[in-house]
N, C-alpha and C. Protein backbone atom coordinates (compact mmCIF):
# COMPACT_ATOMS: atom_id res chain seq x y z
N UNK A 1 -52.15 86.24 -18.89
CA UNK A 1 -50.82 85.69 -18.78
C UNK A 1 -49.84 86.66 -19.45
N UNK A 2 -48.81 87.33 -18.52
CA UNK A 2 -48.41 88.09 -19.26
C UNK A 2 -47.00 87.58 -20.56
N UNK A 3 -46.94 88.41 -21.67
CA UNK A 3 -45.89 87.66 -22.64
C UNK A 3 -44.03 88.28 -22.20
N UNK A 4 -43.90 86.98 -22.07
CA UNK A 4 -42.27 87.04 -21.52
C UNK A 4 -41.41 87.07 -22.71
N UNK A 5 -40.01 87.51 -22.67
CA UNK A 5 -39.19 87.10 -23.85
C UNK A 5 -37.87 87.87 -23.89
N UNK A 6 -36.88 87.52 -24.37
CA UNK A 6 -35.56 88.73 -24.07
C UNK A 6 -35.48 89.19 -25.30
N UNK A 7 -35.18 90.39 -25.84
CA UNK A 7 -35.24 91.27 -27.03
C UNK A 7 -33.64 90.52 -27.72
N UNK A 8 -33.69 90.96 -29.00
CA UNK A 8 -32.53 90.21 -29.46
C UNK A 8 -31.77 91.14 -29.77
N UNK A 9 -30.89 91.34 -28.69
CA UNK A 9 -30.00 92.29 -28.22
C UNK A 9 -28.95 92.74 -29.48
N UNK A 10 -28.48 93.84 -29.36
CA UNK A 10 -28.01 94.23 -30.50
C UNK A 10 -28.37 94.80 -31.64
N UNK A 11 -29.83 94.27 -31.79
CA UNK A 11 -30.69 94.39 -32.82
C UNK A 11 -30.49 96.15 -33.07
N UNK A 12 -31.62 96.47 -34.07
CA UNK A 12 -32.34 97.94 -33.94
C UNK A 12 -33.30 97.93 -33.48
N UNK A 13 -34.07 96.29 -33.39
CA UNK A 13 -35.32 96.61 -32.91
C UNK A 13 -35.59 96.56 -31.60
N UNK A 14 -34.66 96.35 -31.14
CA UNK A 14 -34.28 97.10 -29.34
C UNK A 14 -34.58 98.48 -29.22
N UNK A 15 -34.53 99.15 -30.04
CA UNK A 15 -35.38 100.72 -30.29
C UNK A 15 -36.67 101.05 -30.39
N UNK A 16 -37.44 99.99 -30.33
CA UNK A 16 -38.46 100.23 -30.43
C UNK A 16 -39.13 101.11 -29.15
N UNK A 17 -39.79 102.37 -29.81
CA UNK A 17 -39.96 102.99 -28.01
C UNK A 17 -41.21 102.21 -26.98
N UNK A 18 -41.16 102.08 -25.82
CA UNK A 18 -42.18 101.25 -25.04
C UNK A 18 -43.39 101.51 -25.31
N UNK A 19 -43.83 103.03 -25.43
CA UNK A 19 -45.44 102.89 -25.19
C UNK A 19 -45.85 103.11 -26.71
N UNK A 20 -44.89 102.66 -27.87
CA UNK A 20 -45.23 102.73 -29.31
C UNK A 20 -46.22 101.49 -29.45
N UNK A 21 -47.38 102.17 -30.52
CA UNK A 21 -48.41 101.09 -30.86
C UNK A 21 -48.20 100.63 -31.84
N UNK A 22 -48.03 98.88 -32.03
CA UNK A 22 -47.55 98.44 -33.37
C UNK A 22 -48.81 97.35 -33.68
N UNK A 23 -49.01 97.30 -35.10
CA UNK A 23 -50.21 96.00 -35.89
C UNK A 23 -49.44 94.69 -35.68
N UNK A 24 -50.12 93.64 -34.95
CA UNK A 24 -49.46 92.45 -35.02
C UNK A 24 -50.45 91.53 -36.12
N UNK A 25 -49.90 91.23 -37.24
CA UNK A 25 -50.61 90.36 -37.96
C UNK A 25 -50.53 89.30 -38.08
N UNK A 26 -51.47 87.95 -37.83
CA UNK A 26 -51.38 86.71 -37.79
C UNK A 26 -51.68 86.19 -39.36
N UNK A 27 -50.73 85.05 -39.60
CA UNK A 27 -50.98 84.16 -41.16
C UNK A 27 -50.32 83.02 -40.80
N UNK A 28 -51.67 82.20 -41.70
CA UNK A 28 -51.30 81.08 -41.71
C UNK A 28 -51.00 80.44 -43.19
N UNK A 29 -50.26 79.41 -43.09
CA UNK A 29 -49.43 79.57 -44.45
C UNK A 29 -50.35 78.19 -45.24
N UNK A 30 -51.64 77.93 -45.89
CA UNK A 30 -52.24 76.94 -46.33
C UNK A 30 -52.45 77.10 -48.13
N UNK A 31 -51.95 76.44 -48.45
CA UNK A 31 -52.14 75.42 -50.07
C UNK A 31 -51.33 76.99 -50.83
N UNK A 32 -49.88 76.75 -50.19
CA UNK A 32 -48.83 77.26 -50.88
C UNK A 32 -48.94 79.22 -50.28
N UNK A 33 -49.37 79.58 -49.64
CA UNK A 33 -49.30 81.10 -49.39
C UNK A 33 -49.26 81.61 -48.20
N UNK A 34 -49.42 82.65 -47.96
CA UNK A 34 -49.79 83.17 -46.62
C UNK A 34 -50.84 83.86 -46.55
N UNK A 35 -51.79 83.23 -45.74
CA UNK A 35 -53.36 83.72 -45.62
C UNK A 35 -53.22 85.03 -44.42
N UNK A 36 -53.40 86.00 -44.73
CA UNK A 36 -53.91 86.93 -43.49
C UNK A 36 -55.19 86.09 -42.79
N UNK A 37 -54.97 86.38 -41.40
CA UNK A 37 -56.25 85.84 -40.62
C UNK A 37 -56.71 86.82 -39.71
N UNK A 38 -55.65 87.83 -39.43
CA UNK A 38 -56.49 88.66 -38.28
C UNK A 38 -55.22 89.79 -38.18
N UNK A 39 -55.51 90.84 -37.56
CA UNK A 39 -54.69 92.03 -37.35
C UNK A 39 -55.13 92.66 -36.05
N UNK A 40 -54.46 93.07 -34.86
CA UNK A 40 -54.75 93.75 -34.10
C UNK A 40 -53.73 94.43 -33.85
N UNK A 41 -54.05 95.97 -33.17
CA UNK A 41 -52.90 96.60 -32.82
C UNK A 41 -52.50 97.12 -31.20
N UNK A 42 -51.50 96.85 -30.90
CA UNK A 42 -51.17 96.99 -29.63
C UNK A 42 -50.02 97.96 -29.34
N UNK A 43 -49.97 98.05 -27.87
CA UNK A 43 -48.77 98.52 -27.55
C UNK A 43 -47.68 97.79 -26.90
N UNK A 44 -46.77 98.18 -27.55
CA UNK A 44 -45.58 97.18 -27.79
C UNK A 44 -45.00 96.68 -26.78
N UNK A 45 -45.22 97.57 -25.45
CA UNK A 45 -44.45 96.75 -23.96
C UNK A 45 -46.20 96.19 -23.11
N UNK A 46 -47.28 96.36 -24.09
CA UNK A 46 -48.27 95.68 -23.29
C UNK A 46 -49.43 95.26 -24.63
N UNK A 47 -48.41 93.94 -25.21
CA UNK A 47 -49.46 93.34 -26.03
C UNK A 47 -50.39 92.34 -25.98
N UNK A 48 -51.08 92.51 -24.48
CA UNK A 48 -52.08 91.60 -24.41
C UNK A 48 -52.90 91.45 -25.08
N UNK A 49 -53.91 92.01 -25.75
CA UNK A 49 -55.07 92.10 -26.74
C UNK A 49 -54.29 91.00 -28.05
N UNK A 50 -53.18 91.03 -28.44
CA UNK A 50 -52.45 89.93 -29.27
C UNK A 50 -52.22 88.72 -28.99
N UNK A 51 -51.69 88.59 -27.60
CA UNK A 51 -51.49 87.65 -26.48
C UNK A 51 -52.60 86.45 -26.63
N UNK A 52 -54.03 87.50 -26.41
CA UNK A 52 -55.13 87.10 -26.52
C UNK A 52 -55.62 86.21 -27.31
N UNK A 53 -55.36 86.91 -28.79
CA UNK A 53 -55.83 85.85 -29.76
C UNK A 53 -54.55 85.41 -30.40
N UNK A 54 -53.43 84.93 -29.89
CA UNK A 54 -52.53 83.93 -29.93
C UNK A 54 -52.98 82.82 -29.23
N UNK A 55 -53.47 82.77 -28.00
CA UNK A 55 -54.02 81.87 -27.21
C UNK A 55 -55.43 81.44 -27.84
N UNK A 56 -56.49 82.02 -28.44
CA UNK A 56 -57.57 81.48 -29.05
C UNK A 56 -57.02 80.47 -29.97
N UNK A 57 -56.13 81.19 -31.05
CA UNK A 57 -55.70 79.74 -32.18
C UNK A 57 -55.32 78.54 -31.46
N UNK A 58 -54.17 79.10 -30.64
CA UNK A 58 -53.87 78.11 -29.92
C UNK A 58 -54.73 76.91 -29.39
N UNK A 59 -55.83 77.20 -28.38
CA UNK A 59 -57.16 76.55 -27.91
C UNK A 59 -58.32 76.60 -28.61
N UNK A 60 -58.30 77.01 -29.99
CA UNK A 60 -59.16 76.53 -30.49
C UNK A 60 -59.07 74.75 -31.36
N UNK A 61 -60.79 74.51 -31.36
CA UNK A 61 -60.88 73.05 -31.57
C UNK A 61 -60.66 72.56 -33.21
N UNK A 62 -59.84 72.04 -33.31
CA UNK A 62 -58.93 71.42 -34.28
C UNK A 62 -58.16 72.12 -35.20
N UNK A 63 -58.23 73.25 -34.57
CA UNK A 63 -57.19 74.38 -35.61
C UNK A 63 -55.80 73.48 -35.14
N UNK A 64 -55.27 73.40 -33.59
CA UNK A 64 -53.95 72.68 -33.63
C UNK A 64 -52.80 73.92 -34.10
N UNK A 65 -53.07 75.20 -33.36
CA UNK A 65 -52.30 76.12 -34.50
C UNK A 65 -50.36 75.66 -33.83
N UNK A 66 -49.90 76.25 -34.60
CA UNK A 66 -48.35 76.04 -34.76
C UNK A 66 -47.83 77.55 -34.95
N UNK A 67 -46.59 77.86 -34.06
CA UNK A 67 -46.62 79.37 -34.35
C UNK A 67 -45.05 79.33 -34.32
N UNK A 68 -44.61 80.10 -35.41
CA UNK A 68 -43.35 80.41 -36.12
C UNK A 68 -42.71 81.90 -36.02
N UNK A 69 -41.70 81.80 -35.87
CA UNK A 69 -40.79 83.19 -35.83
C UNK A 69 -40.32 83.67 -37.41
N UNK A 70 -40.11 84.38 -38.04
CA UNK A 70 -39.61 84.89 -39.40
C UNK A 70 -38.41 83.80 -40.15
N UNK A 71 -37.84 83.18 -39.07
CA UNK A 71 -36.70 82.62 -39.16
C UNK A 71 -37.17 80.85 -39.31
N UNK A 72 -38.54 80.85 -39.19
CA UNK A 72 -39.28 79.70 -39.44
C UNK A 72 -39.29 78.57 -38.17
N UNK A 73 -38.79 79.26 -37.09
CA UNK A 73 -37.94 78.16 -35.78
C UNK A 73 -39.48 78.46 -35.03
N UNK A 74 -40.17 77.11 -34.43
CA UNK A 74 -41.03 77.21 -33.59
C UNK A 74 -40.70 77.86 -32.58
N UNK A 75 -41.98 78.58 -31.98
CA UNK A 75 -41.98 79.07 -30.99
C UNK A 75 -43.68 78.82 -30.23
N UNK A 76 -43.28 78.88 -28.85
CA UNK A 76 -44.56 78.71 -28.38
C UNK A 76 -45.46 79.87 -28.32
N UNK A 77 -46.77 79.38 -27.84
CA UNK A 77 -47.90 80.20 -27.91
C UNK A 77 -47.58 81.74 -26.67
N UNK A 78 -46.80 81.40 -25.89
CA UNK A 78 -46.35 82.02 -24.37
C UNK A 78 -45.51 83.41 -25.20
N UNK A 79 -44.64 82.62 -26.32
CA UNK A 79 -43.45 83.87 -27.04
C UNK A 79 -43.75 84.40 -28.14
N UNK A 80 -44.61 83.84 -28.69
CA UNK A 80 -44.79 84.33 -30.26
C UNK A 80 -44.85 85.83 -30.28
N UNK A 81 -45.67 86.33 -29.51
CA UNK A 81 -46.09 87.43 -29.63
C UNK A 81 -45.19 88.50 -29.41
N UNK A 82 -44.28 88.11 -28.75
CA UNK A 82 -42.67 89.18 -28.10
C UNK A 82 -41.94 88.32 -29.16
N UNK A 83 -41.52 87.56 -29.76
CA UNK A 83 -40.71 87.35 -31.09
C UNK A 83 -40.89 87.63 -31.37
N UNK A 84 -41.92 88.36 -32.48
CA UNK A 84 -42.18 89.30 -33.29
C UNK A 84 -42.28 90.78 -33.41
N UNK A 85 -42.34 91.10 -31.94
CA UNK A 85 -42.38 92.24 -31.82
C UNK A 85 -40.45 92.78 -31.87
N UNK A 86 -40.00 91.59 -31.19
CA UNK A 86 -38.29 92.12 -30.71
C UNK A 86 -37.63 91.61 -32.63
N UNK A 87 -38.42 90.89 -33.36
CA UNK A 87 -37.80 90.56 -34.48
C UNK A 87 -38.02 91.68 -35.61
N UNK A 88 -39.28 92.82 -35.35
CA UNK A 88 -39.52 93.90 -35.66
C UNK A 88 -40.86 93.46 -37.12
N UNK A 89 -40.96 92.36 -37.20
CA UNK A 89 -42.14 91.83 -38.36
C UNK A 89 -43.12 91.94 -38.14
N UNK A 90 -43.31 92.10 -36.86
CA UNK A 90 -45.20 92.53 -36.40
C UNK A 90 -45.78 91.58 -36.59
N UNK A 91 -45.57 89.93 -37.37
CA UNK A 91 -46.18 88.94 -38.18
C UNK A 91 -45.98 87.67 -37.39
N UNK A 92 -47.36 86.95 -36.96
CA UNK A 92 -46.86 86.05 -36.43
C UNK A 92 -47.33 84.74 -37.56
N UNK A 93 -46.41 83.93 -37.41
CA UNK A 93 -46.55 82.92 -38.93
C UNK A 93 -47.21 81.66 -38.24
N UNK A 94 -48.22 81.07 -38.67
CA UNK A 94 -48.86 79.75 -38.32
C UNK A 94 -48.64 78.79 -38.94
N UNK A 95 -49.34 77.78 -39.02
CA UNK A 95 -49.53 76.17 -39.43
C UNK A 95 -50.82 76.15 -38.55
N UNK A 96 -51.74 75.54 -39.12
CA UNK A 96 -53.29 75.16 -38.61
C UNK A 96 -53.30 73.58 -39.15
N UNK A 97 -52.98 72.50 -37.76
CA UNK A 97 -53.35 71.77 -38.07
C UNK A 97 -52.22 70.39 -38.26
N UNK A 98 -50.90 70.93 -38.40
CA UNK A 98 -49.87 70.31 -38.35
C UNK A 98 -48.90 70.82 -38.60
N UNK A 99 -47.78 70.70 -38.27
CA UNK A 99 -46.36 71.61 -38.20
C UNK A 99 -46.06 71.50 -39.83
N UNK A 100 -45.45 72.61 -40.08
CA UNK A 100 -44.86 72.90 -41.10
C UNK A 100 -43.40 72.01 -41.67
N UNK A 101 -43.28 71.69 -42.45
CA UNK A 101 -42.02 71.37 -43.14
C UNK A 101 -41.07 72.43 -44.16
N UNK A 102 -39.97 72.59 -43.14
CA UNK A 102 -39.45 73.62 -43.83
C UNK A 102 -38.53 73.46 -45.01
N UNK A 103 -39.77 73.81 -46.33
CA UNK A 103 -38.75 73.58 -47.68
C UNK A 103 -38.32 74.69 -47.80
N UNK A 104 -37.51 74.53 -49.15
CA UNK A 104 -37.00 75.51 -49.86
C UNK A 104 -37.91 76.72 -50.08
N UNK A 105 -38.65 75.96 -50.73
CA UNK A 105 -40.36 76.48 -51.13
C UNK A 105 -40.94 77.49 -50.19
N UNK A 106 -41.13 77.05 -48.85
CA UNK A 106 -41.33 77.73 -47.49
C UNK A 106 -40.25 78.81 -47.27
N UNK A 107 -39.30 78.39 -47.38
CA UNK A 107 -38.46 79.88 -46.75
C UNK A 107 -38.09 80.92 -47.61
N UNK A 108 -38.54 80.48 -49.41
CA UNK A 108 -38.61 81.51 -50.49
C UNK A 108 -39.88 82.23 -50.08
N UNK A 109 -41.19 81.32 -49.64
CA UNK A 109 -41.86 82.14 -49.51
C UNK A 109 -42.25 83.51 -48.33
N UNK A 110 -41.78 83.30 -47.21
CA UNK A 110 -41.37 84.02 -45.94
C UNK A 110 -40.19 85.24 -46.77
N UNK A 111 -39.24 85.37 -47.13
CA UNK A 111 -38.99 85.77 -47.82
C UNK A 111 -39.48 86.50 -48.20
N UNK A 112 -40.33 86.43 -49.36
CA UNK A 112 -41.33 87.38 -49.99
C UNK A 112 -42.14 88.06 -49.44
N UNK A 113 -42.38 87.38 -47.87
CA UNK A 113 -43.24 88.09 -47.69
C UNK A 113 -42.84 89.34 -46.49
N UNK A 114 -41.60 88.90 -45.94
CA UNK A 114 -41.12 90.25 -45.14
C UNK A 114 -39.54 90.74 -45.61
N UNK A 115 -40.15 90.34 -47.37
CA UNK A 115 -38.69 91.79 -47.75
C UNK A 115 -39.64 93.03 -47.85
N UNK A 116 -40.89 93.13 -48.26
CA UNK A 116 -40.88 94.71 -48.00
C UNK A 116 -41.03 95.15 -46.96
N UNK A 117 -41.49 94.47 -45.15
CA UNK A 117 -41.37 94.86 -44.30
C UNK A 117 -40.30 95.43 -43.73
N UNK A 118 -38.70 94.32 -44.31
CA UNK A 118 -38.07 94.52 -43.36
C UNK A 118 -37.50 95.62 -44.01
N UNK A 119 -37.56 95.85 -45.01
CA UNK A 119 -36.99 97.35 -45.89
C UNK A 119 -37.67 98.53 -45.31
N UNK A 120 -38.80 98.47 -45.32
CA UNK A 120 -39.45 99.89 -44.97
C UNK A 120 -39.26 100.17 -43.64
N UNK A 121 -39.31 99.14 -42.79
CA UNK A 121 -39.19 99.15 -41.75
C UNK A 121 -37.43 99.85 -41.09
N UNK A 122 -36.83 99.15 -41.83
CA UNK A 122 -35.08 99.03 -41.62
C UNK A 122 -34.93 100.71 -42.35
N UNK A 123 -35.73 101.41 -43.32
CA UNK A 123 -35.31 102.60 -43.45
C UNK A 123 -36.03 103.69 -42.80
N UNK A 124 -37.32 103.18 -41.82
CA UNK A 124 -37.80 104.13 -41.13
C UNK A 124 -37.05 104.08 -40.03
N UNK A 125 -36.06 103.46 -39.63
CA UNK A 125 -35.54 103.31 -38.61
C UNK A 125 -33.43 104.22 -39.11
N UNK A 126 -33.35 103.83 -40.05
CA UNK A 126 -32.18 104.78 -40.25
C UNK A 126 -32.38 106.14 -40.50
N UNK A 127 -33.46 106.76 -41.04
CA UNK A 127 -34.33 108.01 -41.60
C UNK A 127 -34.17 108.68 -39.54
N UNK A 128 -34.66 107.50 -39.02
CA UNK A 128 -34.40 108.30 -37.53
C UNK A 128 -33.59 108.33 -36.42
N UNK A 129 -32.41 107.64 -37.23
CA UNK A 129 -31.03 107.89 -36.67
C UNK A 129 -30.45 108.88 -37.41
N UNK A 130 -30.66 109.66 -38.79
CA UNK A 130 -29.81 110.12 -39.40
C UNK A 130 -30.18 111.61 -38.48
């Protein structure tokens, strides 16, 4: 099934070049953190192999996964994988088991966990405009 989605225009991460290979890492966020669960790496205008095991959590039996954009806004199993790529976090955020409630707590912790992405990321990307 291929992954659909419109890039969020304006962005930088509309720069991303097509046949660049990026790590998409899946976490799920259980008893206060964010668990790494899996890492694969793809190429960025053909991330099926991610696709892939977005759809396993998805259909697997009683995981019930739940999949989140950086910005904490559900997204389905169909987009996750192109939200993240056009949001430039590489990270796709879960819930196993029941949707998340978005506290304070929750979005300090997201936060923490893609300020050093979006820094390193946001200066490898001016380093190659300059």
């Amino acid at each position: 099934m291929p992954v659909t989605g419109g890039a969020s225009s304006g962005s930088h991460w509309d720069d991303i070049q097509p046949g660049r290979n990026v790590t998409i890492t899946f976490r799920a966020y259980e008893r206060g953190e964010w668990r790494k669960l899996d890492t694969v790496s793809v190429n960025a205008s053909d991330p099926r192999e991610a696709q892939k095991l977005a759809d396993h959590y998805a259909r697997a039996e009683g995981q019930n996964a739940q999949f989140y954009n950086c910005a904490l806004r559900k997204v389905s199993v169909n987009q996750c994988v192109r939200a993240v790529i056009d949001d430039g976090t590489f990270t796709i955020l879960m819930s196993l088991g029941r949707e998340l409630a978005v506290t304070q707590q929750l979005v300090a912790s997201v936060a923490r966990l893609f300020k050093g992405v979006i820094a390193n990321t946001a200066s490898a990307m001016d380093d190659k405009v300059s």
